[in-house]
Protein backbone atom coordinates (compact mmCIF):
# COMPACT_ATOMS: atom_id res chain seq x y z
CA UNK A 1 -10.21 16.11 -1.12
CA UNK A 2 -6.77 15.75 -2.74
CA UNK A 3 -5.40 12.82 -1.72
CA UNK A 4 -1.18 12.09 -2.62
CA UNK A 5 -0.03 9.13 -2.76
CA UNK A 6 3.30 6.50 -3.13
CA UNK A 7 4.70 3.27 -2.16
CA UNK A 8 8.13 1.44 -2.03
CA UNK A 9 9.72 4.27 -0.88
CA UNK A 10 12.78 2.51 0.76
CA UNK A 11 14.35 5.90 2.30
CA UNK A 12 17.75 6.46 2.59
CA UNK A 13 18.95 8.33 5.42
CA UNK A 14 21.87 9.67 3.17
CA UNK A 15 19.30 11.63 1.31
CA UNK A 16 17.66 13.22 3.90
CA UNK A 17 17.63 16.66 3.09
CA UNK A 18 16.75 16.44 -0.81
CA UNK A 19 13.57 13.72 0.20
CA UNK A 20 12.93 16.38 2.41
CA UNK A 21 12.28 18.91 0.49
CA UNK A 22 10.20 16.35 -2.17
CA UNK A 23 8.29 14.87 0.41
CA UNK A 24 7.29 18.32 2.38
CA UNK A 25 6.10 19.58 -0.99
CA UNK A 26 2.68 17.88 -0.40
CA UNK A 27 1.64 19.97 2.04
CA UNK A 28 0.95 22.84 -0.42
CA UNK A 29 -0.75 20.02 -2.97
CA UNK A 30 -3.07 17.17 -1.09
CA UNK A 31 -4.87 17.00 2.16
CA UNK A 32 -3.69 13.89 2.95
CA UNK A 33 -0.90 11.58 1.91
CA UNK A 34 -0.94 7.48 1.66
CA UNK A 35 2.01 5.56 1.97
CA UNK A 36 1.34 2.02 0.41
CA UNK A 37 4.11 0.10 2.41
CA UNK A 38 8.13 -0.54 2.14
CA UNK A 39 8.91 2.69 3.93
CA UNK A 40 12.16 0.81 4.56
CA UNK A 41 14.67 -1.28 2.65
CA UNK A 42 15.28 -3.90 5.26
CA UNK A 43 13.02 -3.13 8.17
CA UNK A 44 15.46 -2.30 10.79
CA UNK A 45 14.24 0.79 13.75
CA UNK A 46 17.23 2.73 12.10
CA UNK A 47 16.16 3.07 9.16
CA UNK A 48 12.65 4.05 10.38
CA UNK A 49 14.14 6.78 12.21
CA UNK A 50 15.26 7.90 8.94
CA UNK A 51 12.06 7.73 7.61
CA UNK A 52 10.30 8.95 9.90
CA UNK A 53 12.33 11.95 10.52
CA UNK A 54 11.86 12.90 6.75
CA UNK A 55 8.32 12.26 6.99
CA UNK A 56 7.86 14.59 9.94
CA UNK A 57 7.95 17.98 7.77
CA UNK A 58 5.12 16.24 6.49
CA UNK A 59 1.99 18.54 7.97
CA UNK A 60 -0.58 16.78 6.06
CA UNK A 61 -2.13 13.37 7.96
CA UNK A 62 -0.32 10.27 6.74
CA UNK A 63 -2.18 7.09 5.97
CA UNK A 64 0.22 4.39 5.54
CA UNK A 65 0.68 0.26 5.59
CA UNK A 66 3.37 -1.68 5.88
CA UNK A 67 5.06 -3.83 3.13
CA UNK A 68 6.90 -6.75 2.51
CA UNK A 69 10.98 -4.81 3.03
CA UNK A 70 9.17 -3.51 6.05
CA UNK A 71 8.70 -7.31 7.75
CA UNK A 72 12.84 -8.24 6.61
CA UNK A 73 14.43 -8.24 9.94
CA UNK A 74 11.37 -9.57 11.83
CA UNK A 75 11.34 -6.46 13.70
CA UNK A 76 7.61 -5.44 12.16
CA UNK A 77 6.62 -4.73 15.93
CA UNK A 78 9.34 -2.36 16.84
CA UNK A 79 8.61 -0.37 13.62
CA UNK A 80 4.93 -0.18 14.06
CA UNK A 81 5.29 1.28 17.28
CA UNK A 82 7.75 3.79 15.94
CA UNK A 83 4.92 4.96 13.36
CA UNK A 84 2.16 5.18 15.89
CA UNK A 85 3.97 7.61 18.03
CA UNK A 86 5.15 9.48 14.99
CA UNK A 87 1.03 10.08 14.50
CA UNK A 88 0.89 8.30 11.40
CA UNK A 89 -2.02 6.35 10.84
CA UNK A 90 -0.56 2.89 10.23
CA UNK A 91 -3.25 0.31 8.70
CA UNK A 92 -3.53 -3.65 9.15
CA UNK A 93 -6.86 -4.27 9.19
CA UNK A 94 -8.12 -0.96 10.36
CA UNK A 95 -9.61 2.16 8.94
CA UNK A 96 -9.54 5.96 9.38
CA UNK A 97 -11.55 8.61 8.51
CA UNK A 98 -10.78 11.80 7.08
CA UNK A 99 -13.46 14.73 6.43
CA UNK A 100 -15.61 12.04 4.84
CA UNK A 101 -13.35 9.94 3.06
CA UNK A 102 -12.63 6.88 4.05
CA UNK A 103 -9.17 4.63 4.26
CA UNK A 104 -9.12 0.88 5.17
CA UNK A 105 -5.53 -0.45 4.70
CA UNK A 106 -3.86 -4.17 4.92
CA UNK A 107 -0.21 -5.26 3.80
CA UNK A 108 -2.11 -7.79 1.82
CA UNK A 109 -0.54 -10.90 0.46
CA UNK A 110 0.82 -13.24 -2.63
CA UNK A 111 -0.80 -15.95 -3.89
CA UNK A 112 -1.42 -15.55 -7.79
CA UNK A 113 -4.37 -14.42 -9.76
CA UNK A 114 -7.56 -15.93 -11.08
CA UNK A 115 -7.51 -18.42 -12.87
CA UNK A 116 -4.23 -19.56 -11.63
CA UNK A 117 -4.47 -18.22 -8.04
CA UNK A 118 -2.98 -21.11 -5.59
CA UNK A 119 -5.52 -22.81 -4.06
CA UNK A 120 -5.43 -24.94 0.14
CA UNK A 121 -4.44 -28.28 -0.89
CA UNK A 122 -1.66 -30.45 -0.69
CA UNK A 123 0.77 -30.05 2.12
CA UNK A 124 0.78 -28.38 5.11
CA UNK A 125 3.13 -25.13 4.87
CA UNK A 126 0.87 -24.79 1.09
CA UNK A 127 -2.81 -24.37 3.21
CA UNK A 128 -0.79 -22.15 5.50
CA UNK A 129 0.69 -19.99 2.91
CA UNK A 130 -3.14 -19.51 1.29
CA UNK A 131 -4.22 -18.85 4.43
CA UNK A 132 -2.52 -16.09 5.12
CA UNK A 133 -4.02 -14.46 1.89
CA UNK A 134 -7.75 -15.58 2.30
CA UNK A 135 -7.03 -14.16 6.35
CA UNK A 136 -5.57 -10.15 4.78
CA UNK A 137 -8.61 -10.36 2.44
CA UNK A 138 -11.24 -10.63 4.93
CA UNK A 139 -9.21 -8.07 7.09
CA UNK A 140 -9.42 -5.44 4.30
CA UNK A 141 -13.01 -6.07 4.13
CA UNK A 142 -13.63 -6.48 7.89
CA UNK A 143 -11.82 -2.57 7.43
CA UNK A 144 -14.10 -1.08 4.70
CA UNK A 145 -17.31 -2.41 6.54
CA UNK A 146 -16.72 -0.11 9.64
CA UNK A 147 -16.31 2.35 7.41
CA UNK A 148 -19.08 5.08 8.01
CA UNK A 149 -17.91 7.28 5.26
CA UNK A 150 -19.96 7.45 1.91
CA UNK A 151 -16.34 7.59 0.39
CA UNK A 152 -13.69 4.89 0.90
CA UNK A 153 -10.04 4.21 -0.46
CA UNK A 154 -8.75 0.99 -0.02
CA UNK A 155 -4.63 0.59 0.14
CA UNK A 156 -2.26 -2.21 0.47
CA UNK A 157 1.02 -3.10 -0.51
CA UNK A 158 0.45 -6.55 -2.65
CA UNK A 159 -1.79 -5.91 -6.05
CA UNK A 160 -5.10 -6.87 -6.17
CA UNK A 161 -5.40 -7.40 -9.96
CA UNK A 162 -3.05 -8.72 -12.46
CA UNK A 163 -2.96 -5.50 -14.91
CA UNK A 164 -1.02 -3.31 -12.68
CA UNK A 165 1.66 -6.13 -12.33
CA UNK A 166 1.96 -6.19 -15.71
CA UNK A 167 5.22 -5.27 -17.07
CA UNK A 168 7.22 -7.53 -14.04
CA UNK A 169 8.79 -10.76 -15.41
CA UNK A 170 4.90 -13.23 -15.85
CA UNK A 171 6.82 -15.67 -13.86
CA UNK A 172 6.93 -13.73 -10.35
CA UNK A 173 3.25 -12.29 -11.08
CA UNK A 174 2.11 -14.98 -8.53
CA UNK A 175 4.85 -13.36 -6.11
CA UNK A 176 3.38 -9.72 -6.21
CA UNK A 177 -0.42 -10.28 -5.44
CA UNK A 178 -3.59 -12.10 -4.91
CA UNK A 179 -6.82 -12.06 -6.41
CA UNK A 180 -8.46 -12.58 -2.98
CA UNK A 181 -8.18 -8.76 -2.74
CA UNK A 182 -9.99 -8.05 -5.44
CA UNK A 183 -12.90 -10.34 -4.49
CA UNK A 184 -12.96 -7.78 -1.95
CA UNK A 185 -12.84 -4.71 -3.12
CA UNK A 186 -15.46 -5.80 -6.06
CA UNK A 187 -17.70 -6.53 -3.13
CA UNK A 188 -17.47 -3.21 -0.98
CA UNK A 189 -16.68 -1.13 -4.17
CA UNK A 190 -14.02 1.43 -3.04
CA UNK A 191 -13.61 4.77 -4.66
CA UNK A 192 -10.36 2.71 -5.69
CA UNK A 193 -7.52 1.08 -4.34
CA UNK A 194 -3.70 1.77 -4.36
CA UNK A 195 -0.93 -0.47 -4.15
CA UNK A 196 2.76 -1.25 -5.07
CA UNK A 197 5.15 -4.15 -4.90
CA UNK A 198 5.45 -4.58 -8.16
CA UNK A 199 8.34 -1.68 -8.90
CA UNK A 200 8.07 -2.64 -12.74
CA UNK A 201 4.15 -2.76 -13.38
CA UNK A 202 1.78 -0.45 -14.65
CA UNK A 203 0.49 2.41 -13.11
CA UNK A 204 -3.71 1.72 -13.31
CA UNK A 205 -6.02 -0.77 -14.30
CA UNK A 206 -9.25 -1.71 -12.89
CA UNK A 207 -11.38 -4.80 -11.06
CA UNK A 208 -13.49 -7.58 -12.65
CA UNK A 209 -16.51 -4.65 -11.44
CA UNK A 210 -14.52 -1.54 -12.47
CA UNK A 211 -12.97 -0.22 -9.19
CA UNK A 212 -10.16 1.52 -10.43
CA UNK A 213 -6.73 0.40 -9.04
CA UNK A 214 -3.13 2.75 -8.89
CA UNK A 215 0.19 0.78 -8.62
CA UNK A 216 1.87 3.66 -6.93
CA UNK A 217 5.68 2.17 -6.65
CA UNK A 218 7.91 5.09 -6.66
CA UNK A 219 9.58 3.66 -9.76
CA UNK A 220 6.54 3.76 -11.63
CA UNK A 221 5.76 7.64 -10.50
CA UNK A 222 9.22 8.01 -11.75
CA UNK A 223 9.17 6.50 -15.19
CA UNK A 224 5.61 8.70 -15.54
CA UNK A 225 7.79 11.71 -14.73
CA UNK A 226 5.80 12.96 -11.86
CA UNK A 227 7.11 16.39 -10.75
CA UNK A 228 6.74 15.21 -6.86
CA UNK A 229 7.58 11.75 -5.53
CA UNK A 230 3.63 10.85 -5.34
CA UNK A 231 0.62 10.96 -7.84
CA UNK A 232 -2.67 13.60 -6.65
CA UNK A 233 -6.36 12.14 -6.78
CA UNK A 234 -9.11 14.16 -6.84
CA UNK A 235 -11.69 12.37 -4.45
């Protein structure tokens, strides 16, 4: 399989017909197509409709998550409806299967990066904060473990490792990922995992284990002068 793949994609519904044209031209290149979250810029149903309109001469199957631009306007709900009836396969803590590859999917969460990853203690809104990142790590894994296919691609929208952050200001590393992800994914051992979020990072590194991980930020795919606004894996 031939799997395409992008995140932060934030279209505009000014460019409709040109991201038309880019996006459709995966159907002749990949059997499927992930989107690894920000599919909007601030998360209103509007802009969705944008989105989702371009995204509809898309005849491959979609595998997508949500990301951080996507929660803005608190209208996260609204817009996952939207992409369920559109027949995308939206992920948060779920998985889909796809002639025997795999795809478990969660927006995932901040929180820092081992060593310095931030730990429950302290006050209140700090456990809760850390909670939400140790909760989206045991939903990606709850995900892979139903998995019945012998092949499995893991996607969110926060990184997972600090080497494909790399090249963002160090100060906001702690801002664009969590470590608790890649406890996972160096227990279940994807195929690999994509991600973006981090619009200035590097495009692959890999796990404490050696799963191989994509930062797949539109940017990046941009500055590595991709001909088509995704990158192809052979899985």
């Amino acid at each position: 399989m031939r799997v395409a793949a992008v995140a932060d994609i934030h279209l505009n519904a000014a460019d409709r017909a040109a991201d038309s044209r880019a996006f459709s031209a995966v159907n002749d290149r990949a059997d499927a197509l992930v989107i690894a979250g920000d599919l909007t810029n601030h998360g209103k149903p509007e802009e969705m409709r944008g989105v989702l309109d371009v995204l509809g001469d898309v005849t491959v199957p979609i595998i997508a998550v949500l990301g951080n631009h996507d929660y803005e306007s608190g209208q996260e709900g609204e817009l996952c409806e939207m992409v369920l009836d559109a027949g995308i396969h939206l992920l948060d803590g779920d998985c889909f299967e796809l002639d025997g590859i795999g795809f478990a999917g969660v927006k995932g969460s901040s929180g820092g990066f081992t060593p310095h990853e931030l730990m429950p203690f302290g006050e209140r809104y700090i456990k809760d904060f850390v909670d939400v990142a140790i909760k989206e790590a045991a939903s990606l894994d709850r995900a892979i473990a139903r998995l019945k296919a012998p092949k499995c691609i893991a996607i969110m929208h926060y990184a997972p490792i600090k080497a494909t952050v790399k090249g963002e200001p160090e100060p906001i590393f702690p801002f664009l990922g969590s470590s608790r992800l890649e406890v996972v994914l160096d227990r279940r051992r994807p195929r690999f995992a994509l991600h973006g979020h981090a619009h200035h990072g590097s495009f692959s590194g890999e796990t404490t284990c050696g799963v191989p991980v994509f930062n797949v930020a539109l940017h990046i795919l941009k500055q590595r002068q991709e001909p088509f606004p995704f990158a192809i894996f052979d899985v």
